[in-house]
N, C-alpha and C. Protein backbone atom coordinates (compact mmCIF):
# COMPACT_ATOMS: atom_id res chain seq x y z
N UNK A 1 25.83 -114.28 -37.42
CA UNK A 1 24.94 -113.26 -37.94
C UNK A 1 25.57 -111.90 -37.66
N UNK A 2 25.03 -111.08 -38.51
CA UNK A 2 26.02 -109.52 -38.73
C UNK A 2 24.45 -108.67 -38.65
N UNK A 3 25.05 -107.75 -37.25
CA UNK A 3 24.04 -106.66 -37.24
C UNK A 3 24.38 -105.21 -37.61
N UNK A 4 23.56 -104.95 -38.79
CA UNK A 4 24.06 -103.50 -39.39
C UNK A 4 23.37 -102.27 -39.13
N UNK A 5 24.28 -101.34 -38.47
CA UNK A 5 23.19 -100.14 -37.09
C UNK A 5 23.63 -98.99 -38.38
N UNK A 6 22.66 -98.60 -38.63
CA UNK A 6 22.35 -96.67 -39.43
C UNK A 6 21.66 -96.06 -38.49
N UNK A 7 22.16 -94.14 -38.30
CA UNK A 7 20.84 -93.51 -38.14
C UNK A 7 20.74 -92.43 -39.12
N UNK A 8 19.25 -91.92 -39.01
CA UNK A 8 19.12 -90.62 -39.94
C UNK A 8 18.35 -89.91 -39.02
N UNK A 9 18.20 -88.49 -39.49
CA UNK A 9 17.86 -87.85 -38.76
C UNK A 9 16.39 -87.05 -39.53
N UNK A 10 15.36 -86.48 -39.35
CA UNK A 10 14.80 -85.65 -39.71
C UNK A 10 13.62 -84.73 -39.19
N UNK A 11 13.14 -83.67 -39.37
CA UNK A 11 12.01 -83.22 -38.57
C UNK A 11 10.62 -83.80 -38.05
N UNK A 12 10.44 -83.78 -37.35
CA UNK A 12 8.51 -84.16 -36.37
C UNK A 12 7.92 -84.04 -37.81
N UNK A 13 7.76 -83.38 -38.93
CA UNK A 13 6.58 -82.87 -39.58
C UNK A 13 6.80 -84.26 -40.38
N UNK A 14 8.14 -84.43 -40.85
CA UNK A 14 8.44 -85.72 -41.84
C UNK A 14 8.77 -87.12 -41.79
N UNK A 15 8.36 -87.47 -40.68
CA UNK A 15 9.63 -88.47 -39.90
C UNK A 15 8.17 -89.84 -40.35
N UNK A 16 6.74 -89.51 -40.51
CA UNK A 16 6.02 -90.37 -40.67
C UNK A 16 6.27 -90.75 -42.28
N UNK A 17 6.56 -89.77 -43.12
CA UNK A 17 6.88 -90.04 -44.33
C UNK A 17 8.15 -90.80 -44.69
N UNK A 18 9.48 -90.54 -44.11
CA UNK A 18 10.65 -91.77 -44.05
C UNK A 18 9.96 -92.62 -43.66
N UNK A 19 9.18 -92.75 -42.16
CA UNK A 19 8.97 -94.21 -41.77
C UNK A 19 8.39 -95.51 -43.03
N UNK A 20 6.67 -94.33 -43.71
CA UNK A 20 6.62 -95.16 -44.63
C UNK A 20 7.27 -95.17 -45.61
N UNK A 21 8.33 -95.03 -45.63
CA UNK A 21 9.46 -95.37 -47.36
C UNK A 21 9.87 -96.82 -46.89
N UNK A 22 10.55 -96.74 -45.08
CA UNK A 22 11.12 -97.81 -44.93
C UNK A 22 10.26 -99.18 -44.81
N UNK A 23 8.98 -98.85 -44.08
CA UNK A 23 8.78 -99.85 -44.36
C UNK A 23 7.72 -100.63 -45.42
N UNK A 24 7.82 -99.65 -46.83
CA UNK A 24 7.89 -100.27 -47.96
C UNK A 24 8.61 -100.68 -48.66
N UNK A 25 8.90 -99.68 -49.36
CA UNK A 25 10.49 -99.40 -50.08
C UNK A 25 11.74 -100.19 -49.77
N UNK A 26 12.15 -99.86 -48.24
CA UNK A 26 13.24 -100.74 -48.06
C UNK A 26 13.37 -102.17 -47.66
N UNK A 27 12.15 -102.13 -47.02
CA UNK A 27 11.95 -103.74 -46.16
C UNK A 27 11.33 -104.53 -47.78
N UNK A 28 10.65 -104.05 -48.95
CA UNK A 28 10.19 -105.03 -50.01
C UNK A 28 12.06 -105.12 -50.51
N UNK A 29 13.09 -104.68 -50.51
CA UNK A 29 14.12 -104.39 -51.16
C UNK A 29 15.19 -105.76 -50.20
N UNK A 30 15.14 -105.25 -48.87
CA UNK A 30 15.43 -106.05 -47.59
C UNK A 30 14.72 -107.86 -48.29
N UNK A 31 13.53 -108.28 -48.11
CA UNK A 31 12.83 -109.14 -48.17
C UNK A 31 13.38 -110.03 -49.35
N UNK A 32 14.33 -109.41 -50.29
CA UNK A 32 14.37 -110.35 -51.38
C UNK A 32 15.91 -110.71 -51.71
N UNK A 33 16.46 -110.63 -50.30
CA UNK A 33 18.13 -110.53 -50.16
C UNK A 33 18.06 -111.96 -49.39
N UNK A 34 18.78 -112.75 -50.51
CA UNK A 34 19.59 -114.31 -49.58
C UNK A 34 19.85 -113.88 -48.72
N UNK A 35 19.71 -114.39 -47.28
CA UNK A 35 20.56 -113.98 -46.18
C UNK A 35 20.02 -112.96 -45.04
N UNK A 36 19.38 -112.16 -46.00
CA UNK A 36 18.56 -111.37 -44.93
C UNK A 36 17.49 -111.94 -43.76
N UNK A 37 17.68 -111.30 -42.39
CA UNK A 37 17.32 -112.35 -41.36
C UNK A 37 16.23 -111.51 -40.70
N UNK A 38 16.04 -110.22 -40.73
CA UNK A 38 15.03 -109.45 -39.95
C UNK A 38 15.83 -107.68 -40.25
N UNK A 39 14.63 -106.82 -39.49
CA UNK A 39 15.31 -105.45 -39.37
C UNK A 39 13.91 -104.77 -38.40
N UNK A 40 14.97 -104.09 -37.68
CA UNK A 40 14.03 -103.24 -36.25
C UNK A 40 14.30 -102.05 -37.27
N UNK A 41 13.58 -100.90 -37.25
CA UNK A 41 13.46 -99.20 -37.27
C UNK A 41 12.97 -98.48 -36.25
N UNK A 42 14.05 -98.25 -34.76
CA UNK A 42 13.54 -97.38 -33.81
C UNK A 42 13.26 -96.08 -34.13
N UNK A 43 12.54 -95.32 -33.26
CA UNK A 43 12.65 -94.17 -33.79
C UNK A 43 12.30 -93.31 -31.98
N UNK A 44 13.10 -91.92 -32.36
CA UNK A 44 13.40 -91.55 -30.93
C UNK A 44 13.26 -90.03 -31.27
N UNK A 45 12.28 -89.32 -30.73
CA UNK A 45 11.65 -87.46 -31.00
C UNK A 45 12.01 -87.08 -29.84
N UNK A 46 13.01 -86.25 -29.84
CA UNK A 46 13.50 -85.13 -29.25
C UNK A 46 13.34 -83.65 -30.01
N UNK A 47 12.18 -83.33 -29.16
CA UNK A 47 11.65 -81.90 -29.53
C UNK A 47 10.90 -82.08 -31.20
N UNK A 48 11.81 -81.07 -32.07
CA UNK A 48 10.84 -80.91 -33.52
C UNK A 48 12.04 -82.11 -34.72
N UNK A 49 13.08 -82.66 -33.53
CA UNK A 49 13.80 -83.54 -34.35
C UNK A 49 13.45 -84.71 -34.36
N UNK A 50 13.58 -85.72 -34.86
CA UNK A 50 13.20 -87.42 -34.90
C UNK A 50 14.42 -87.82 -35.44
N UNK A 51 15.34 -88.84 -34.33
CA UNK A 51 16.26 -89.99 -35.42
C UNK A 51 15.78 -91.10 -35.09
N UNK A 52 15.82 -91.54 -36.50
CA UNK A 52 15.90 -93.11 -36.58
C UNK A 52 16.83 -94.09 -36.64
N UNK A 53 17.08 -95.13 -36.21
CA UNK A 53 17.95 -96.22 -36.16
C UNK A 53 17.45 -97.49 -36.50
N UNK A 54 18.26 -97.77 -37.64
CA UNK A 54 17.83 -98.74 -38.51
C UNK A 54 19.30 -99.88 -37.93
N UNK A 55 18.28 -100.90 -37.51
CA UNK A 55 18.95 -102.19 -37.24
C UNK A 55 19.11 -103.40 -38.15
N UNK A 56 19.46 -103.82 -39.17
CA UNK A 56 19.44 -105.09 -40.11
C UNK A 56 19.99 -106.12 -39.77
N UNK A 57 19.59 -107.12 -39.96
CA UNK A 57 20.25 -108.62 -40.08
C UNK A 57 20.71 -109.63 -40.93
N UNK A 58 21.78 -110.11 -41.18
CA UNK A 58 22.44 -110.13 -42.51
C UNK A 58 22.87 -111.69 -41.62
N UNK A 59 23.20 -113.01 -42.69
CA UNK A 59 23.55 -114.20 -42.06
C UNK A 59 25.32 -113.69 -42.25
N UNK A 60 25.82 -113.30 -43.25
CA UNK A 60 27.08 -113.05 -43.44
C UNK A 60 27.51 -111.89 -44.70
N UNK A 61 28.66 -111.35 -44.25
CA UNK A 61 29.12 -109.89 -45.37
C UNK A 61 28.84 -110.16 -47.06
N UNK A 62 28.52 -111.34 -47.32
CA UNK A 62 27.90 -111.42 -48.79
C UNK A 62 26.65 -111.07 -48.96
N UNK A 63 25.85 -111.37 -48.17
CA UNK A 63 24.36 -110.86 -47.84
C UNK A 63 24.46 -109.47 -47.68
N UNK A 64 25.63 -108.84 -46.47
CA UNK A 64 25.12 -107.34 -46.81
C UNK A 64 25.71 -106.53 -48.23
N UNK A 65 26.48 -107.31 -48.64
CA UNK A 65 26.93 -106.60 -49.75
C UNK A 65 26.14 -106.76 -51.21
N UNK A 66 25.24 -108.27 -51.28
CA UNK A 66 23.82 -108.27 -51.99
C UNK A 66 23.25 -106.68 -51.86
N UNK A 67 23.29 -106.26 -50.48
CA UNK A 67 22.11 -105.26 -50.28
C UNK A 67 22.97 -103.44 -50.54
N UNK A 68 24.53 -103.75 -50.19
CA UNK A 68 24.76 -102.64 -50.17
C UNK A 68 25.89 -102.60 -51.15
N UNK A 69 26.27 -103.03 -52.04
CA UNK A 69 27.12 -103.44 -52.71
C UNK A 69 28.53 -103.66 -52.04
N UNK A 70 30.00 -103.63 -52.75
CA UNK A 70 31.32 -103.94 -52.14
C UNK A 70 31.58 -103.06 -51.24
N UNK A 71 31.02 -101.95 -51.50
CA UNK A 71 31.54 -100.64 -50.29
C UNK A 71 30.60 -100.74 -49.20
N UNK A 72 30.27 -101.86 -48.56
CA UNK A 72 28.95 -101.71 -48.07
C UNK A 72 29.76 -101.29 -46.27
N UNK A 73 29.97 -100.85 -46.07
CA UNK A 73 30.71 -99.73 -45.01
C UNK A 73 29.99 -98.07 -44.84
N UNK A 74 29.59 -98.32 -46.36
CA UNK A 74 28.69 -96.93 -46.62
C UNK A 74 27.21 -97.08 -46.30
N UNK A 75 26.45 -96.21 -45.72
CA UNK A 75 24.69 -95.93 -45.78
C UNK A 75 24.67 -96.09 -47.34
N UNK A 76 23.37 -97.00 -47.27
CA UNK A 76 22.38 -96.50 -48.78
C UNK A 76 21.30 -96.11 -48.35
N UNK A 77 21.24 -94.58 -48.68
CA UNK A 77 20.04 -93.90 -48.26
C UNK A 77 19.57 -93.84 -50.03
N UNK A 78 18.48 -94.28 -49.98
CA UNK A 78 17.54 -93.58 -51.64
C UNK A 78 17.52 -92.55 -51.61
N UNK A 79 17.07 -91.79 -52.86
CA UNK A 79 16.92 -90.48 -53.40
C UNK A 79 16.08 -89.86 -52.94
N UNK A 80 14.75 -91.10 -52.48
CA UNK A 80 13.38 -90.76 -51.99
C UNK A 80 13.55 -90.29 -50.78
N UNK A 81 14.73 -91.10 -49.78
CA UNK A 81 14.62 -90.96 -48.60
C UNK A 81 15.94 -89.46 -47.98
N UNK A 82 16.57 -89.30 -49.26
CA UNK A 82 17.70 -87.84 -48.99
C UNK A 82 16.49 -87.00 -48.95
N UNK A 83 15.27 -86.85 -49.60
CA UNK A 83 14.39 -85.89 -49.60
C UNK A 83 13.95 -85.48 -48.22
N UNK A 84 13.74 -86.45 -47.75
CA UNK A 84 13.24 -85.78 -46.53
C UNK A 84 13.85 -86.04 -44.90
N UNK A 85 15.13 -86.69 -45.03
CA UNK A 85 15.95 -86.60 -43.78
C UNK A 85 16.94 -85.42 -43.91
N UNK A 86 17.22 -85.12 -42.77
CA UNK A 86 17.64 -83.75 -42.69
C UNK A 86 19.38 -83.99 -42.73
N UNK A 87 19.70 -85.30 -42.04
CA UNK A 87 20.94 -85.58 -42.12
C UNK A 87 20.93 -87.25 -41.74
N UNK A 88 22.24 -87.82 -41.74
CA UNK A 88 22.18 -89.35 -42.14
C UNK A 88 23.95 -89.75 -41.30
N UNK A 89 23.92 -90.88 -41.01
CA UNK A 89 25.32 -91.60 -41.13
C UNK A 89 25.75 -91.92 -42.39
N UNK A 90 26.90 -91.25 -42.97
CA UNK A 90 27.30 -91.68 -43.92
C UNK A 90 28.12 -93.35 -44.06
N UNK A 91 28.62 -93.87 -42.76
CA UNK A 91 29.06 -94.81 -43.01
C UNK A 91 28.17 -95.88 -41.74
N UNK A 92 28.26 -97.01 -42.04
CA UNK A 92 27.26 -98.34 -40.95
C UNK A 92 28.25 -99.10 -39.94
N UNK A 93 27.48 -99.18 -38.99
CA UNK A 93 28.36 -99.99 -38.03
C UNK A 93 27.79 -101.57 -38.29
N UNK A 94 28.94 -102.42 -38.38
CA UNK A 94 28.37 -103.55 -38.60
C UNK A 94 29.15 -104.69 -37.36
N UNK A 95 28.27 -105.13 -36.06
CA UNK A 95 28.41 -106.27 -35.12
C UNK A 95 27.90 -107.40 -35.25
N UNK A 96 29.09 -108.18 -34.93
CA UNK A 96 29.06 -109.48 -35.22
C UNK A 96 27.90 -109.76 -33.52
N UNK A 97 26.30 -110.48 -34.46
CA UNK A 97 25.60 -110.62 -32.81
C UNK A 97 25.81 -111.70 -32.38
N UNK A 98 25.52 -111.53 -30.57
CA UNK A 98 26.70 -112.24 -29.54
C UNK A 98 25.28 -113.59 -29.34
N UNK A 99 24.26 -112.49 -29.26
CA UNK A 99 23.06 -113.32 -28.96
C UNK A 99 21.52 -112.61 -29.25
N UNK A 100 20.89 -113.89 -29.87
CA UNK A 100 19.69 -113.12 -30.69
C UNK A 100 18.41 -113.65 -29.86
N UNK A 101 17.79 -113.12 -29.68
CA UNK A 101 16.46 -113.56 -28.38
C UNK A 101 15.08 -112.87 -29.43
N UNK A 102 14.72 -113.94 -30.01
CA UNK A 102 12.94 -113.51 -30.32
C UNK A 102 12.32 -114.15 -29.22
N UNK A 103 11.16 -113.58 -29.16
CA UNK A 103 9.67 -114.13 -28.43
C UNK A 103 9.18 -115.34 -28.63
């Protein structure tokens, strides 16, 4: 399994409005990908800033590339979601996980 780490960044006033994009928008988008295995969205407010870190789970690089196409090395941030983050990782870290522990 392949874990794929993004963050974005955006203000206290907006950070409830990304949240709900992601988890409509991206997780209905997420949900219908062969392969797709889960996804955390932390989120961490320091002062009037908020980043988020988006964690995905992919069984293997065909699955993330279902989701992010061949360049999938790159963030896909939506149009919806450039609106209101202030700044972004342009490119994803993707780890091979060592060990996966649900509840």
């Amino acid at each position: 399994m392949i874990a794929r780490t993004w963050h974005g960044w955006t203000t206290a006033s907006l950070a409830d409005e990304y949240q709900h994009h992601y988890a409509t928008v991206v997780a209905t988008e997420l949900r219908g990908i062969p392969g797709f295995r889960g996804a955390r969205l932390l989120r961490h407010q320091s002062g009037g800033e908020v980043r988020f870190t988006s964690i995905t789970f992919f069984t293997d690089v065909d699955a993330i590339r279902a989701f992010a196409g061949d360049e999938y090395e790159f963030a896909v941030v939506a149009e919806q979601a450039r609106k209101v983050l202030t700044r972004w990782d342009e490119r994803v870290v993707h780890d091979e996980v060592a060990i996966f522990v649900t509840g």
